[in-house]
C-alpha atoms as a PDB file:
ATOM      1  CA  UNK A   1      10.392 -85.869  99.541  1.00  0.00           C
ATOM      2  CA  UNK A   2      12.824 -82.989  97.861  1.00  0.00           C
ATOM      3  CA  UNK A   3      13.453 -80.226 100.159  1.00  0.00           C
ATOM      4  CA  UNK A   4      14.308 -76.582  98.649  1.00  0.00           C
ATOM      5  CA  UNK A   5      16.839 -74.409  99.718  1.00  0.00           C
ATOM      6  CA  UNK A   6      16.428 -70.637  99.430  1.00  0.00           C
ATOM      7  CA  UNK A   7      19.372 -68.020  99.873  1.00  0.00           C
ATOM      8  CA  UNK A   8      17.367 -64.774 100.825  1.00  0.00           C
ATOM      9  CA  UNK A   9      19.367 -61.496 100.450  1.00  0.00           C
ATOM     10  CA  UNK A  10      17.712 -57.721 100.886  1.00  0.00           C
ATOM     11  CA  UNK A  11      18.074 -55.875  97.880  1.00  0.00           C
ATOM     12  CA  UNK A  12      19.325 -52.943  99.780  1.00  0.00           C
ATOM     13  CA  UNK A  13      21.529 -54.891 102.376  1.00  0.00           C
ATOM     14  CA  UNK A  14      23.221 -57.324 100.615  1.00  0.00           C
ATOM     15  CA  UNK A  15      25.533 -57.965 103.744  1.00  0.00           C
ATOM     16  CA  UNK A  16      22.558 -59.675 105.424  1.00  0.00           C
ATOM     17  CA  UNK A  17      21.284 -63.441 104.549  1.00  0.00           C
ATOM     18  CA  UNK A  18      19.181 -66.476 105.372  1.00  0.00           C
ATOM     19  CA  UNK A  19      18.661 -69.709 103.525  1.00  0.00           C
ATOM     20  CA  UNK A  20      15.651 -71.476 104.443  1.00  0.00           C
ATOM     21  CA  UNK A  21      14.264 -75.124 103.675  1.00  0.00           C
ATOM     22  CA  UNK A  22      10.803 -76.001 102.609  1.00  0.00           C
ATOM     23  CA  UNK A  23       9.041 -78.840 101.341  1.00  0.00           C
ATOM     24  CA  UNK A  24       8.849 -78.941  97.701  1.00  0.00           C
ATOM     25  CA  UNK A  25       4.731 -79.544  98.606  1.00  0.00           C
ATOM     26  CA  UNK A  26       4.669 -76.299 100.610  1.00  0.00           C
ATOM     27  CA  UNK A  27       3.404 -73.110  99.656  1.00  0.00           C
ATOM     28  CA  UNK A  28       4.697 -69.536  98.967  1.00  0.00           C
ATOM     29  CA  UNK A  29       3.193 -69.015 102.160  1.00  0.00           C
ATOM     30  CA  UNK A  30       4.882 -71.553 103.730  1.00  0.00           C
ATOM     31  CA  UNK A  31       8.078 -69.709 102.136  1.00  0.00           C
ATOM     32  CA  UNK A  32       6.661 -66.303 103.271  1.00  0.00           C
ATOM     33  CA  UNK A  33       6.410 -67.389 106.985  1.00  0.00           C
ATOM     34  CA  UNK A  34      10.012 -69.012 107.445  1.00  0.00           C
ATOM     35  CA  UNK A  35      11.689 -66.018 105.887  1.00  0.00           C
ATOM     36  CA  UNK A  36       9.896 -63.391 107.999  1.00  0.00           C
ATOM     37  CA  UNK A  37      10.452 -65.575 111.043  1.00  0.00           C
ATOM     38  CA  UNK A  38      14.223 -65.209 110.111  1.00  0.00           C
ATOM     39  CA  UNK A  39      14.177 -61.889 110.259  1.00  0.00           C
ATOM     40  CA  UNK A  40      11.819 -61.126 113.448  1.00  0.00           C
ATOM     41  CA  UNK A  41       9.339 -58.941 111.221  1.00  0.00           C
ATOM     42  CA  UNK A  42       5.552 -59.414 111.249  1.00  0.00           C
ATOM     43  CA  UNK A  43       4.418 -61.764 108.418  1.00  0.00           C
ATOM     44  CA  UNK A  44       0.960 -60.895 108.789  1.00  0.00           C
ATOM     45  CA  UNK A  45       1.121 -57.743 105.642  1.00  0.00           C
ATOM     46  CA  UNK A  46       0.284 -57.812 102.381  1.00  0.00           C
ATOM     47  CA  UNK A  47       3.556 -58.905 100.316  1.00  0.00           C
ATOM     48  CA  UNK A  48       3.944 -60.846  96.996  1.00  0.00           C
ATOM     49  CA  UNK A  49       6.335 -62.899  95.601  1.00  0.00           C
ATOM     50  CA  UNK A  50       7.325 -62.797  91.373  1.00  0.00           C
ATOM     51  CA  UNK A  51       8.319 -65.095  88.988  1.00  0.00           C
ATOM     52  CA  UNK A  52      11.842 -63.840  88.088  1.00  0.00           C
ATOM     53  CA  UNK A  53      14.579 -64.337  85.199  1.00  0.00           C
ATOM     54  CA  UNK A  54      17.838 -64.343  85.607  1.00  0.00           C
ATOM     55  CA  UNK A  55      18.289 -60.225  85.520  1.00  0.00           C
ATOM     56  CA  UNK A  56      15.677 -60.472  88.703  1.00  0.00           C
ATOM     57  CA  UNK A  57      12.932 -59.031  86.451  1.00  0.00           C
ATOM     58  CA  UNK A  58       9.430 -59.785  87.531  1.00  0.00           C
ATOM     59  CA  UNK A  59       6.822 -62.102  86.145  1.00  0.00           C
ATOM     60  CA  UNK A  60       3.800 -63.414  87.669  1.00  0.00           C
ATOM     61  CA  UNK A  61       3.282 -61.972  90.697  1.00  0.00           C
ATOM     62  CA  UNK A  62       1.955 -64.252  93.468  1.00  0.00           C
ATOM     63  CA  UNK A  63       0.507 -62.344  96.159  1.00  0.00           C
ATOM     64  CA  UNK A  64      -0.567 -62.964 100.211  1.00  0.00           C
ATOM     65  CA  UNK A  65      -3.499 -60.800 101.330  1.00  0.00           C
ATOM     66  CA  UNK A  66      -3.778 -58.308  97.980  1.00  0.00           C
ATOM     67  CA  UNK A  67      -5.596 -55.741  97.245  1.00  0.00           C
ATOM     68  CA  UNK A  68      -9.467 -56.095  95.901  1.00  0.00           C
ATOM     69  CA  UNK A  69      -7.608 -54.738  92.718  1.00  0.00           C
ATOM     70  CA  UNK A  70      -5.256 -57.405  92.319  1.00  0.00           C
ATOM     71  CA  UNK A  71      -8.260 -60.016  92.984  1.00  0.00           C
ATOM     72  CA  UNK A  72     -10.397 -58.591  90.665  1.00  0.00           C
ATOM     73  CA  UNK A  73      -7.380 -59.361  88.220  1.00  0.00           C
ATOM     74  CA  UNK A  74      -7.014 -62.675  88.912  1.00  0.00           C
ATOM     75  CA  UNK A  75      -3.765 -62.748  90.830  1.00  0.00           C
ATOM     76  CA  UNK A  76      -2.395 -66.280  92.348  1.00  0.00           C
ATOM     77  CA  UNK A  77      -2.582 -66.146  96.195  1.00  0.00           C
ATOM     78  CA  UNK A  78       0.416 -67.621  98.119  1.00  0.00           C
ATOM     79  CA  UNK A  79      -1.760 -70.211  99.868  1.00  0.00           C
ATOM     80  CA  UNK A  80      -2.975 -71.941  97.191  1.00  0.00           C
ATOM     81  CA  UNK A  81       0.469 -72.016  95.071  1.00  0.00           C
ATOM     82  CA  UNK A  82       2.447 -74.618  95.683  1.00  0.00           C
ATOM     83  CA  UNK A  83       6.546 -74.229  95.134  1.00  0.00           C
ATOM     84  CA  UNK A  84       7.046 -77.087  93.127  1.00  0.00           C
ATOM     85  CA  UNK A  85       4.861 -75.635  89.851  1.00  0.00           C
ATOM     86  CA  UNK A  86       6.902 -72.883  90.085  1.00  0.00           C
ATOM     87  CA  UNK A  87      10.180 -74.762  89.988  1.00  0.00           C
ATOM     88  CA  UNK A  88      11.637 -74.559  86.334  1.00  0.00           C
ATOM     89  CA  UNK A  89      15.220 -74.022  86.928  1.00  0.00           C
ATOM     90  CA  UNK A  90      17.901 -75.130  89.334  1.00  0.00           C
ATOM     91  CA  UNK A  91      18.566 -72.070  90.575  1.00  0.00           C
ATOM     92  CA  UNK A  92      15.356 -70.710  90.186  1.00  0.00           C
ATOM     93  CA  UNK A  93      14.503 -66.899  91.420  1.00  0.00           C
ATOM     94  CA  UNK A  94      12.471 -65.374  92.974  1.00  0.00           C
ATOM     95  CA  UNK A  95      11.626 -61.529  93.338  1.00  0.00           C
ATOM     96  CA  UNK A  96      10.070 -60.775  96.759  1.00  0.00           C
ATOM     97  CA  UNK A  97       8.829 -57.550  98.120  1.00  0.00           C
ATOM     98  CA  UNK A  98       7.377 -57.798 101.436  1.00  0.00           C
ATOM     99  CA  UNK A  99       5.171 -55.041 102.865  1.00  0.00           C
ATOM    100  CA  UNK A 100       3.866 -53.154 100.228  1.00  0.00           C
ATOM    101  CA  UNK A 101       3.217 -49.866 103.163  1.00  0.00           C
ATOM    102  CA  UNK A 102       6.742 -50.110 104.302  1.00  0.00           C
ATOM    103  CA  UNK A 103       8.580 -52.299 101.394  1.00  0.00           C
ATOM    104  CA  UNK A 104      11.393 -54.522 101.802  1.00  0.00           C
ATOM    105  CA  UNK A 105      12.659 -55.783  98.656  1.00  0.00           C
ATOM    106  CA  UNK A 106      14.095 -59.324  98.320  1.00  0.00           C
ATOM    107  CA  UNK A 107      16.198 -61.589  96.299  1.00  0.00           C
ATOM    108  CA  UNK A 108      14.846 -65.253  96.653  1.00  0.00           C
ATOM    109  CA  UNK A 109      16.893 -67.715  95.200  1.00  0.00           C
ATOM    110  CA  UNK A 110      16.894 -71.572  95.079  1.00  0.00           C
ATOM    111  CA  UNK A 111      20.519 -72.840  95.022  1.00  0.00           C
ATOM    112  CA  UNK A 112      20.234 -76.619  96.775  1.00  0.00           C
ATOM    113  CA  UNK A 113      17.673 -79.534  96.182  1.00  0.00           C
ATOM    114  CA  UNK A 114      18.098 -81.712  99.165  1.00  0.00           C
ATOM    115  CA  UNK A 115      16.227 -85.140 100.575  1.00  0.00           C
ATOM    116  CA  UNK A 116      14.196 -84.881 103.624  1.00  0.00           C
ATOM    117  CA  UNK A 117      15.864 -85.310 106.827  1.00  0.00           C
ATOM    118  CA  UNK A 118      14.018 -87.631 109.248  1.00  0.00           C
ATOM    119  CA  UNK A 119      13.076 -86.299 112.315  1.00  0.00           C
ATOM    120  CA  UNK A 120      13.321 -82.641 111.341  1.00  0.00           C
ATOM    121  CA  UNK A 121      10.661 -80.393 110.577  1.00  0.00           C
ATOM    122  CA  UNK A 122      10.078 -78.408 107.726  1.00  0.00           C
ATOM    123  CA  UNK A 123      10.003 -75.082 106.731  1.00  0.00           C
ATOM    124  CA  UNK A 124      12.815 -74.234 109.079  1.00  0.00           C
ATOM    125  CA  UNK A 125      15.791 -71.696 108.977  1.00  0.00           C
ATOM    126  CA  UNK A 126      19.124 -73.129 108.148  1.00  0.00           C
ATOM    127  CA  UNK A 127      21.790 -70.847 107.876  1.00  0.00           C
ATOM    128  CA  UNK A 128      21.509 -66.720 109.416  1.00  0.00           C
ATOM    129  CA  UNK A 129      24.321 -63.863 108.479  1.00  0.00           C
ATOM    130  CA  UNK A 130      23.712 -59.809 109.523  1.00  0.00           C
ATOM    131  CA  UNK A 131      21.408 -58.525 111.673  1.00  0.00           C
ATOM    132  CA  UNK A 132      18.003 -57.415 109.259  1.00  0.00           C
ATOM    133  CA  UNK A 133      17.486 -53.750 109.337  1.00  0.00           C
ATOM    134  CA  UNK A 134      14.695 -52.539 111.741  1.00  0.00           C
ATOM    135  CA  UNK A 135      11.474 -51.999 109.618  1.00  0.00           C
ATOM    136  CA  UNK A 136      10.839 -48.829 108.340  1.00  0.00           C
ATOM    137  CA  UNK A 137       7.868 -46.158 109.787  1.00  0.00           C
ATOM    138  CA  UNK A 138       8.092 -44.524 113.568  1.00  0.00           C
ATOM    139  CA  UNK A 139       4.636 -46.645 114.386  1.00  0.00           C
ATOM    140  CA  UNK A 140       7.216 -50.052 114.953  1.00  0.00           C
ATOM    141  CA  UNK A 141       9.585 -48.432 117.303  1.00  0.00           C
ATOM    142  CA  UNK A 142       8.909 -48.816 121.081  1.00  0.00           C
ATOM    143  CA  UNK A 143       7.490 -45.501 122.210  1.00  0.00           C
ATOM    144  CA  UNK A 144      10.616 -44.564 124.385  1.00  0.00           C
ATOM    145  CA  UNK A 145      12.523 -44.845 120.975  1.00  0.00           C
ATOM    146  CA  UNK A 146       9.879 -42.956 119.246  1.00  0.00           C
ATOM    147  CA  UNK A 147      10.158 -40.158 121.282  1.00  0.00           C
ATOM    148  CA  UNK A 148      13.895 -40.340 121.261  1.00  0.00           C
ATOM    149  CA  UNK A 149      13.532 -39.971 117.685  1.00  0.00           C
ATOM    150  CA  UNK A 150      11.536 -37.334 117.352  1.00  0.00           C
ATOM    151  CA  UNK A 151      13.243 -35.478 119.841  1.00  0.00           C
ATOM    152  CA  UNK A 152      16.511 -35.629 118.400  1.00  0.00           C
ATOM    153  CA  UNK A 153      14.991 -35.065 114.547  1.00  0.00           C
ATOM    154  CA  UNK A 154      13.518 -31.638 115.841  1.00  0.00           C
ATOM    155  CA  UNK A 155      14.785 -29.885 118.490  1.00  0.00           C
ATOM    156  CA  UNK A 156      13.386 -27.575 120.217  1.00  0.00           C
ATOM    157  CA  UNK A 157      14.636 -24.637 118.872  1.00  0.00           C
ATOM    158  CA  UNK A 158      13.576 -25.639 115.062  1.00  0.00           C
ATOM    159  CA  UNK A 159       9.976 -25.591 116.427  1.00  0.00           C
ATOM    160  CA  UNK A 160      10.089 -22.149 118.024  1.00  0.00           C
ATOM    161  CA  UNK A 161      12.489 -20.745 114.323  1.00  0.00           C
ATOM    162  CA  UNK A 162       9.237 -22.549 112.772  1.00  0.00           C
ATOM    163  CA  UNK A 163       6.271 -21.280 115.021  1.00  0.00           C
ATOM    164  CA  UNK A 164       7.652 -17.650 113.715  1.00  0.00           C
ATOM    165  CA  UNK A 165       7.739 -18.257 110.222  1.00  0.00           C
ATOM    166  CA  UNK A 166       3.716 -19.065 110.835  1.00  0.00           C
ATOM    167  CA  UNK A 167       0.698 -16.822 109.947  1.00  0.00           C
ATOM    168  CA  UNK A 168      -1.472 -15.718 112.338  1.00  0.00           C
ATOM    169  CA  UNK A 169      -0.752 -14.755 115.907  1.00  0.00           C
ATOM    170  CA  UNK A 170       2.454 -13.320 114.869  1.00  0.00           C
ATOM    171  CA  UNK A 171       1.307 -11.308 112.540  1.00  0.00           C
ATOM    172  CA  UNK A 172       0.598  -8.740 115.526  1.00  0.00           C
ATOM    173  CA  UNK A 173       4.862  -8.853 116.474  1.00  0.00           C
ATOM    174  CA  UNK A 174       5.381  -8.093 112.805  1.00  0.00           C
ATOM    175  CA  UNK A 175       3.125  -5.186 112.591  1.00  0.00           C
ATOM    176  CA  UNK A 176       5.076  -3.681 116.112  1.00  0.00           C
ATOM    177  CA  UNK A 177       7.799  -4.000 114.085  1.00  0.00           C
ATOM    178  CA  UNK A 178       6.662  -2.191 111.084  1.00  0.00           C
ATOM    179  CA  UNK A 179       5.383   0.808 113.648  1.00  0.00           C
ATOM    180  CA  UNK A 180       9.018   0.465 114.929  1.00  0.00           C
ATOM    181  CA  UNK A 181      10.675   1.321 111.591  1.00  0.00           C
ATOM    182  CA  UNK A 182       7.950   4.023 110.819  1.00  0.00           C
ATOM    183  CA  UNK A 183       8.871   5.719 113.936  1.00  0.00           C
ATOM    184  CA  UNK A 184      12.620   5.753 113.285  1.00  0.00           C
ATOM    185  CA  UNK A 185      12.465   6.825 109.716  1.00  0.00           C
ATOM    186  CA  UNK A 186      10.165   9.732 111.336  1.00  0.00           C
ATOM    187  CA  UNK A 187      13.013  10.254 113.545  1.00  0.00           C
ATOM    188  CA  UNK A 188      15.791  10.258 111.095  1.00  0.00           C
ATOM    189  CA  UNK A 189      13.352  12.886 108.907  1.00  0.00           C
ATOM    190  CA  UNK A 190      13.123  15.495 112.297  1.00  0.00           C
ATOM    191  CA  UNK A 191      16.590  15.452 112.154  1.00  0.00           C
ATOM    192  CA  UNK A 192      17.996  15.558 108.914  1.00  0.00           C
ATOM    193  CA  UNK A 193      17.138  19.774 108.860  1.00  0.00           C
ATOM    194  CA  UNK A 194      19.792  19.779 111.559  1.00  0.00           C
ATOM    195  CA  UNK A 195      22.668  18.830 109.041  1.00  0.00           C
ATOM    196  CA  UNK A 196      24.119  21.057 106.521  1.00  0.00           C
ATOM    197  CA  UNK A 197      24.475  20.039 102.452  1.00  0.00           C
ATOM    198  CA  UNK A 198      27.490  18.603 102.976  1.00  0.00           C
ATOM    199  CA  UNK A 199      26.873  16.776 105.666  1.00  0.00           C
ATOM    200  CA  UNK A 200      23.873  15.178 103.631  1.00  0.00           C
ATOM    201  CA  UNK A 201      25.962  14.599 100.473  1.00  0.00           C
ATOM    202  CA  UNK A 202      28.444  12.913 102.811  1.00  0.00           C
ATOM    203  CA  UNK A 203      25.661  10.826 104.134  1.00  0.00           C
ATOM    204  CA  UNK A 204      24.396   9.675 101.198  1.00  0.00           C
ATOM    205  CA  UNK A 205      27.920   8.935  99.552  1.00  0.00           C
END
C-alpha cells in the first residue's frame, strides 16, 4: 500500500515544519489528527482542509465538524474523504486552516510517495523542525500565565488613569474642581481694583 508524505509549514511561521505519513486509504481526518498531534494543539475544533493550485489558492473545501451552514451546502466532511481521490498531482497541495475561532493557517503539501513499511504504523510523524507557536486566545494559557499576562498588559496605574476618564462617580471631583476655578477667578476679580491702569495693561500684555 502507497504511503503519502506531507511537508506541513504555518503560513505565518515558515521556520517551523512537520512531514507526516498516511495511508493513501486514510482520511483527511486521519491527516488532521497526525498534524495536530505534531504540534501538541487540540484536534478536536472545527478546521477544513482545500483543494489548492499551485499559487495555494483554495478549491473545495473539505471540512471536520462545520457549521450547519456549510452542511446545508453540501460540504465534504473529512471523515468520509479519503486522500487518495484527492490525489491528482505529485506534489499535490493542500490549503489548511485549522481552528476557524483562533485560525492557524497551513501549507499542506505532498512531496514523497513511499511503500508501506512493515511493522510500522500509520499515520505517524516523521520528521519535526521549530517549536509551533502557542495557540492564540488567553482561555489556553495556564491561569498563572494568564494572570501574568494580564498583569503585565495593564498595569495598575493604566486602570486608575482609566477609572478617571469614566462617567459617573467622578463627575462629583470634577464639579469641586469647577467650584475651585469659580472661586479663584472671584478672587482674581476682588483684587484687580487694587491695581492701577498700568499695572492692568501690563497684565494683560
Amino acid at each position: 500500500m502507497a504511503i503519502y508524505r506531507f511537508r506541513v509549514i504555518f503560513e505565518d511561521y515558515d521556520e517551523v515544519l512537520r512531514e507526516v505519513d498516511v495511508l493513501s486509504t486514510h482520511t483527511f481526518l486521519h491527516l488532521h489528527k497526525i498534524i495536530q498531534q505534531s504540534t501538541g494543539y487540540n484536534a478536536e475544533v472545527p478546521s477544513s482542509f482545500y483543494i489548492s493550485n499551485e499559487q495555494w489558492m483554495k478549491g473545495e473545501e473539505i471540512a471536520y465538524l462545520p457549521t450547519e451552514r456549510k452542511l446545508e451546502r453540501g460540504v465534504l466532511l473529512m471523515e468520509n474523504a479519503k486522500l487518495s481521490r484527492y490525489i491528482d498531482d505529485p506534489h499535490q497541495k493542500f490549503y489548511y486552516t485549522y481552528n476557524f475561532d483562533r485560525p492557524f493557517d497551513f501549507h499542506v503539501q505532498l512531496i514523497k510517495i513511499l511503500k508501506e513499511e512493515s511493522g510500522k504504523s500509520y499515520p505517524s510523524v516523521f520528521k519535526t523542525v521549530g517549536t509551533a507557536p502557542k495557540p492564540f486566545g488567553s482561555s489556553v494559557l495556564p491561569a498563572a500565565d494568564a494572570a501574568e499576562s494580564e498583569e503585565k498588559d495593564y498595569p495598575k496605574e493604566e486602570f486608575d488613569f482609566l477609572n478617571e476618564m469614566e462617567y459617573g462617580t467622578d463627575d462629583t471631583e470634577d464639579m469641586d474642581l469647577m467650584d475651585d476655578e469659580e472661586s479663584s477667578e472671584s478672587e482674581n476679580d476682588d483684587f484687580s481694583g487694587e491695581f492701577g491702569d498700568n499695572d492692568k495693561y501690563e497684565e494683560d500684555y
